[in-house]
Protein backbone atom coordinates (compact mmCIF):
# COMPACT_ATOMS: atom_id res chain seq x y z
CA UNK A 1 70.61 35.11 -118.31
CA UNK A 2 72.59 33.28 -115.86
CA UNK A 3 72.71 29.34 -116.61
CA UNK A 4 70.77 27.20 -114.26
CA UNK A 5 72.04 25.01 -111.42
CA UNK A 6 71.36 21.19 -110.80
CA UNK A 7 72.86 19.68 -107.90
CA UNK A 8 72.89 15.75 -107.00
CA UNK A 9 73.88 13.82 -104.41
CA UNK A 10 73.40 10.30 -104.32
CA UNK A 11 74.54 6.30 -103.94
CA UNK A 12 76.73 5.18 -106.66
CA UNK A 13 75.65 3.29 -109.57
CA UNK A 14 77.22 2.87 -113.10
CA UNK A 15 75.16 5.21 -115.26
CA UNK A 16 74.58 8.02 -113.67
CA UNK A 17 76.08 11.11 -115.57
CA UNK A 18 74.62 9.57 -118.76
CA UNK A 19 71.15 9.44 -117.09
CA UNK A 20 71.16 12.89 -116.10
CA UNK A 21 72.38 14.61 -118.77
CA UNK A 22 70.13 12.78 -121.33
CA UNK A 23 67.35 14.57 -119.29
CA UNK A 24 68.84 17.14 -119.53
CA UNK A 25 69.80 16.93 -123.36
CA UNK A 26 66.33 16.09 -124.82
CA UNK A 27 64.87 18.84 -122.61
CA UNK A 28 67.03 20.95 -125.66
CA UNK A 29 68.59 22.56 -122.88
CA UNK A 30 72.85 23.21 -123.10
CA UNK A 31 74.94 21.73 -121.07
CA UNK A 32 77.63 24.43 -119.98
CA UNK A 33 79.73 23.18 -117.25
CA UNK A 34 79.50 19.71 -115.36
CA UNK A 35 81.48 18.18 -112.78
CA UNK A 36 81.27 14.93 -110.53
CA UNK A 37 82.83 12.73 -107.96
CA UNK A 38 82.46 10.00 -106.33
CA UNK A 39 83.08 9.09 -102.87
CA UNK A 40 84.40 5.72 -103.23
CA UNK A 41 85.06 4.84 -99.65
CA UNK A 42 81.05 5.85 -98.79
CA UNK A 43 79.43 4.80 -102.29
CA UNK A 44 78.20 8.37 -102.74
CA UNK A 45 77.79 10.35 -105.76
CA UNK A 46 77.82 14.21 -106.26
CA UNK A 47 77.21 16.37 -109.66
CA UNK A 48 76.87 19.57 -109.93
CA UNK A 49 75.61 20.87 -114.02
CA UNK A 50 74.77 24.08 -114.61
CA UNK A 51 72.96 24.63 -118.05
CA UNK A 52 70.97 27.29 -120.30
CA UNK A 53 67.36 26.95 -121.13
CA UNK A 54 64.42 27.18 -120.35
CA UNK A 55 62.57 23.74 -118.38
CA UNK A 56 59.41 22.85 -116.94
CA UNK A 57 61.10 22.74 -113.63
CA UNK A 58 58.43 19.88 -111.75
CA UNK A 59 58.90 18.03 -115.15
CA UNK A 60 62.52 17.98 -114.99
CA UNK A 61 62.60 16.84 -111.69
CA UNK A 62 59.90 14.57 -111.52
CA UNK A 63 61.97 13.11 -114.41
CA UNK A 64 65.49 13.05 -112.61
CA UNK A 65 64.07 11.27 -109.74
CA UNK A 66 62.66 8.37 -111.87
CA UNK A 67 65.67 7.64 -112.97
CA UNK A 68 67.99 8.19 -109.68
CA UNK A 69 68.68 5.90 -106.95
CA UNK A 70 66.08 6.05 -103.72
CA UNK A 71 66.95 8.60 -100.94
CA UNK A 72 68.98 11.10 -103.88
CA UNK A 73 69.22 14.79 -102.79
CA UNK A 74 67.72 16.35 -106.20
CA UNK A 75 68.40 20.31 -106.34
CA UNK A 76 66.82 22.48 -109.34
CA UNK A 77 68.19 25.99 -108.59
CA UNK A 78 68.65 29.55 -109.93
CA UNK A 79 71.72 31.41 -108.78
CA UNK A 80 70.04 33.88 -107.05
CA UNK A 81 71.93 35.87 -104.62
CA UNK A 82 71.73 34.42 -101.12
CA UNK A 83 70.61 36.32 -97.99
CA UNK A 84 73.16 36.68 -95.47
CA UNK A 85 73.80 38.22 -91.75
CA UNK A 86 77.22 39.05 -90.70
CA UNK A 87 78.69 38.92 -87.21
CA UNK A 88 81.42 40.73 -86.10
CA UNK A 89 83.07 42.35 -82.45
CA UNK A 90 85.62 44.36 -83.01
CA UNK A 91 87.96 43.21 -85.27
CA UNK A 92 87.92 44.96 -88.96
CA UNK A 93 89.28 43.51 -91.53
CA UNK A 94 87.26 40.96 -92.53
CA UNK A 95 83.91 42.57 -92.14
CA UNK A 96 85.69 45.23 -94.41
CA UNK A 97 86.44 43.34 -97.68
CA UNK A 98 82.92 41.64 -97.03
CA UNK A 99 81.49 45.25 -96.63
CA UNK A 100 83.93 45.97 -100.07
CA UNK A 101 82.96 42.74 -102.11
CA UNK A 102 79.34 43.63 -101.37
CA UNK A 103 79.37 46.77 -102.46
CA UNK A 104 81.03 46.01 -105.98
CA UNK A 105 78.75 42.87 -106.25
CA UNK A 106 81.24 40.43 -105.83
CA UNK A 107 79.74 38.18 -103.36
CA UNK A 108 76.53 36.92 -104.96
CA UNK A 109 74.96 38.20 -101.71
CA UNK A 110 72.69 40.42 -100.62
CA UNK A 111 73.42 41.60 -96.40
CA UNK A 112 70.14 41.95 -94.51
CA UNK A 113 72.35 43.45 -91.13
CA UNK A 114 75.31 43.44 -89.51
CA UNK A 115 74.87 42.00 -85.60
CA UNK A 116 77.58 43.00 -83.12
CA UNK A 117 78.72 42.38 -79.16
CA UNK A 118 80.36 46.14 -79.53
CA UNK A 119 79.48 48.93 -81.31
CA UNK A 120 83.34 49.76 -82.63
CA UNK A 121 82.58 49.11 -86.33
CA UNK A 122 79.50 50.25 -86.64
CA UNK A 123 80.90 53.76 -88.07
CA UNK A 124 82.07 51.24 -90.95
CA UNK A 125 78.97 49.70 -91.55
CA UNK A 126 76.93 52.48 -91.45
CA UNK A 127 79.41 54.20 -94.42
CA UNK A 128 78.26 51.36 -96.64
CA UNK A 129 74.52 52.28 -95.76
CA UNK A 130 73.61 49.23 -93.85
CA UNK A 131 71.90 48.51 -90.77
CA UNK A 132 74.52 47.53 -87.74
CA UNK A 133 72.65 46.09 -84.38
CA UNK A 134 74.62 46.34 -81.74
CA UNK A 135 73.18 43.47 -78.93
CA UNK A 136 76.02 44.02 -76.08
CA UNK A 137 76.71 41.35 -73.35
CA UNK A 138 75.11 42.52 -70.12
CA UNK A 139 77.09 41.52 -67.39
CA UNK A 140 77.63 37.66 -67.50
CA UNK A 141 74.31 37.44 -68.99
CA UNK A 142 75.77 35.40 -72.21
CA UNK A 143 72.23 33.37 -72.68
CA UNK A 144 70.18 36.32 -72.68
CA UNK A 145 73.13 38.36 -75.17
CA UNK A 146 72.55 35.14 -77.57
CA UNK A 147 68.43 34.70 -77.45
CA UNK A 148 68.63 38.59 -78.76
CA UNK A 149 71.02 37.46 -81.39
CA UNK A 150 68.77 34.96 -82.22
CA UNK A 151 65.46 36.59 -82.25
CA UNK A 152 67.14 39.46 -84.38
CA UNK A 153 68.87 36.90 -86.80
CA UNK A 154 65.42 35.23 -87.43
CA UNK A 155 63.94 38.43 -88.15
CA UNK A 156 66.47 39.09 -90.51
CA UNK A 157 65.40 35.69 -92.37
CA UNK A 158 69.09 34.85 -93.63
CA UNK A 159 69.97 31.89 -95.70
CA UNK A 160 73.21 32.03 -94.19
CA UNK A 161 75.27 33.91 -91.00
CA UNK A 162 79.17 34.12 -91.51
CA UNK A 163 81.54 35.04 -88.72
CA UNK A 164 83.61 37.50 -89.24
CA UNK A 165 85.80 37.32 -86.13
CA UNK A 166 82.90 37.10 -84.10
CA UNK A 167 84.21 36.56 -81.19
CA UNK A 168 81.79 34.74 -78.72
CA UNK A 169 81.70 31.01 -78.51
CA UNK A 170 77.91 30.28 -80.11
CA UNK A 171 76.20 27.42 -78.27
CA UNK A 172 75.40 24.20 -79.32
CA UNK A 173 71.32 25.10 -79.36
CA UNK A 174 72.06 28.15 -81.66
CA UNK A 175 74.19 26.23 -84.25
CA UNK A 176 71.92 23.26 -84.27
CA UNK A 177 68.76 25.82 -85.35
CA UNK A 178 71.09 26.96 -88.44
CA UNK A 179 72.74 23.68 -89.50
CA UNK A 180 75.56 23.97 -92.38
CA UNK A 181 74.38 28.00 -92.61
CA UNK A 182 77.10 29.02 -90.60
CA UNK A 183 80.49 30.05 -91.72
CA UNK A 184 83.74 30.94 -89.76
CA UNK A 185 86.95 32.04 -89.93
CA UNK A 186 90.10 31.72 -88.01
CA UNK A 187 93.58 31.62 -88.11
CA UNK A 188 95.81 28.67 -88.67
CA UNK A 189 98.69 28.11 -87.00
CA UNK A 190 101.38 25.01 -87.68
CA UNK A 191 101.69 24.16 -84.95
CA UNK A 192 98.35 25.41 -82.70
CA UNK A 193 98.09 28.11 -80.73
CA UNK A 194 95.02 29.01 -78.07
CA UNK A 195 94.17 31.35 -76.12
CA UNK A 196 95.11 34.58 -75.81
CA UNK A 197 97.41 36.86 -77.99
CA UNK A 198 98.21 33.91 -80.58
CA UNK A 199 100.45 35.60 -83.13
CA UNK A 200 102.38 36.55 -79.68
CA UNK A 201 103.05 32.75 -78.79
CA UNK A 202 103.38 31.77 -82.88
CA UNK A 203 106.43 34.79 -82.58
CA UNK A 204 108.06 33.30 -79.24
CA UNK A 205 108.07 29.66 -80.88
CA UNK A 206 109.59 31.10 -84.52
CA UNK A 207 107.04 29.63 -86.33
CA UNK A 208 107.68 29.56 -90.09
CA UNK A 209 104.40 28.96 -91.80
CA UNK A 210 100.97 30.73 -90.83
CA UNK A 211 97.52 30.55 -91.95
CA UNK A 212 93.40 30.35 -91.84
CA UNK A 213 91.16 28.15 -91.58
CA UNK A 214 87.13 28.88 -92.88
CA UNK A 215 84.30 25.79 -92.07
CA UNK A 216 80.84 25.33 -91.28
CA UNK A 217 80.31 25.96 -87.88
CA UNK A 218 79.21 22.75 -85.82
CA UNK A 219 78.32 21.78 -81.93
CA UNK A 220 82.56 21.27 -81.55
CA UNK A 221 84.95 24.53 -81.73
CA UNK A 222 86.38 25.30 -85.03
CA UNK A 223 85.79 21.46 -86.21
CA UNK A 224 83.20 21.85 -88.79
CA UNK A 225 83.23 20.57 -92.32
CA UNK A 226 86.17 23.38 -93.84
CA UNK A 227 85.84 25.23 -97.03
CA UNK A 228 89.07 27.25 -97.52
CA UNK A 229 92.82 26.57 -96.08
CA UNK A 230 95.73 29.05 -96.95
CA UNK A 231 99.32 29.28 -95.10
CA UNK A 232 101.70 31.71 -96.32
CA UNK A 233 105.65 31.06 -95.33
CA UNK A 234 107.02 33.57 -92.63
CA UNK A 235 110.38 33.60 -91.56
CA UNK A 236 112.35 35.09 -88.63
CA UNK A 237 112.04 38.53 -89.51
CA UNK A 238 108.42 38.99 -88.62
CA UNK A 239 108.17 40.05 -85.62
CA UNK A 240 104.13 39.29 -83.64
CA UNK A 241 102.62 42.66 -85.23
CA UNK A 242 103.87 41.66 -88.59
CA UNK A 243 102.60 38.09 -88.13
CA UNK A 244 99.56 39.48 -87.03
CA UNK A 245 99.10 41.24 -90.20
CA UNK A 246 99.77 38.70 -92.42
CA UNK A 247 97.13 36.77 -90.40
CA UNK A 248 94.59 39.59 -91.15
CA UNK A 249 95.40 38.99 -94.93
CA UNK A 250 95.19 35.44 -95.69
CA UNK A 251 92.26 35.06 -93.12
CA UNK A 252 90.27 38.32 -95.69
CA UNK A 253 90.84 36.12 -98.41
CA UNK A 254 90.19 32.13 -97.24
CA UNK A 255 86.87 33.78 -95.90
CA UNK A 256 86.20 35.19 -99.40
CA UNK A 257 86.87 32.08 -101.05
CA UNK A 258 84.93 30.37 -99.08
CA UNK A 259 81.51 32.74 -99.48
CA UNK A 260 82.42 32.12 -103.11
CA UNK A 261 82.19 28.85 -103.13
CA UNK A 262 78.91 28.76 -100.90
CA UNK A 263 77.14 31.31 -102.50
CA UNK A 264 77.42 29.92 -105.81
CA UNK A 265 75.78 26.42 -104.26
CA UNK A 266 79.64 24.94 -105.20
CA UNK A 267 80.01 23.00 -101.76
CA UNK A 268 77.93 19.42 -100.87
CA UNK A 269 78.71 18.06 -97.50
CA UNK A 270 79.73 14.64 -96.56
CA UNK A 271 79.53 13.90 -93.37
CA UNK A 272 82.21 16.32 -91.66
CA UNK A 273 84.20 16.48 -95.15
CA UNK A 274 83.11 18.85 -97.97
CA UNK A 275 82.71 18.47 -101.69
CA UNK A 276 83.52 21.11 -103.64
CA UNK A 277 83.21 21.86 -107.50
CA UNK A 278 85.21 25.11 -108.19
């Protein structure tokens, strides 16, 4: 049996890990990995414990909360595999190792569907037997492509979307109905390049370190609360298709990380910063 999760977030006060896992301890339950921080500069505690045994669950928390400060986040959980959609365009490599990592039951995630603007991968998905829904843009219709994104992602019931190099700007009424259950990925360069054909620019200026970036997505592009962060050195000999594929690399594995790390409830947010217990 897989041990049990508790997660807390709360203010500060001298105590607290003693508190929680004397709960925990006369509940005869075993204490297999803890970890905590504190925030000092907001007053904020976070713990995450995860334990074996068996608990009255409304006990245990009704307990916990007696003894925590007012306004605590108080999270009893069993690491059950979360539900996730995945949305992709055209770009492989990231869907792939997902599609990979899934199939091996690596993730700690179970893929209700694969949504897509283009129906290019959808030999891929369909190899792994999953469903692919392909919801094209019509036009310049971008609103109506989105509400069918929507409507199919709420049929799909996910506890979280990621992005794999989905590439349509999502608008600030879609992210705000999935708040912190939206994760992205995308390449870092030092320094930035936008736009178009960005490996193409990072190759004119010589740049010497690359990387990726993967955060929760939020109302302002690819400023969300980040997860992951990799750069691996390049040098002059790379010329843009080599950089590119290094990019495709280290962007397959920050994303991974980072569905690691969410999946197995290791990540608290605080305020645009994350928290996480690895």
């Amino acid at each position: 049996m897989r041990p049990r999760i508790l997660l807390v977030e709360c203010s500060d006060r001298p105590g607290l890990v003693h508190d929680i896992t004397g709960i925990l301890f006369r509940r005869g339950v075993n204490v297999v990995g803890n970890h905590e921080f504190v925030d000092r500069s907001l007053g904020r505690f976070f713990m995450r414990t995860e334990f074996d045994g068996t608990v009255d669950e409304a006990a245990v928390t009704q307990e916990l909360s007696a003894v925590l400060p007012e306004s605590a986040t108080l999270r009893l959980i069993r690491p059950n595999p979360k539900r996730i959609v995945v949305l992709a365009s055209k770009e492989h490599h990231c869907l792939a190792d997902i599609l990979v990592r899934h199939a091996f039951g690596e993730l700690n995630a179970s893929i209700a569907g694969v949504l897509s603007n283009h129906a290019t991968l959808e030999p891929l998905v369909r190899r792994f037997g999953l469903p692919f829904h392909h919801i094209p843009v019509a036009g310049e219709d971008r609103t109506g492509q989105e509400a069918a994104v929507r409507d199919r992602v709420l049929e799909l019931g996910p506890d979280y979307l990621v992005l794999a190099k989905y590439m349509r700007i999502l608008s600030p009424e879609f992210v705000r109905e999935f708040p912190a259950r939206i994760i992205n990925i995308h390449h870092s360069f030092l320094p930035a390049f936008v736009g178009a054909r960005p490996y193409h620019q990072a190759f004119e200026r010589g740049v010497k370190v690359i990387g990726a970036t993967a955060h929760f997505v939020t109302d302002e592009l690819d400023a969300g609360p980040i997860l992951v962060q990799q750069v691996i050195p390049v040098d002059h000999s790379h010329d843009a298709e080599e950089l590119a594929r290094s990019g495709r690399d280290v962007e397959q594995m920050v994303l991974a990380r980072a569905l690691r790390l969410v999946f197995e409830d290791r990540v608290f947010l605080c305020g645009n910063r994350t928290v996480i217990f690895d």
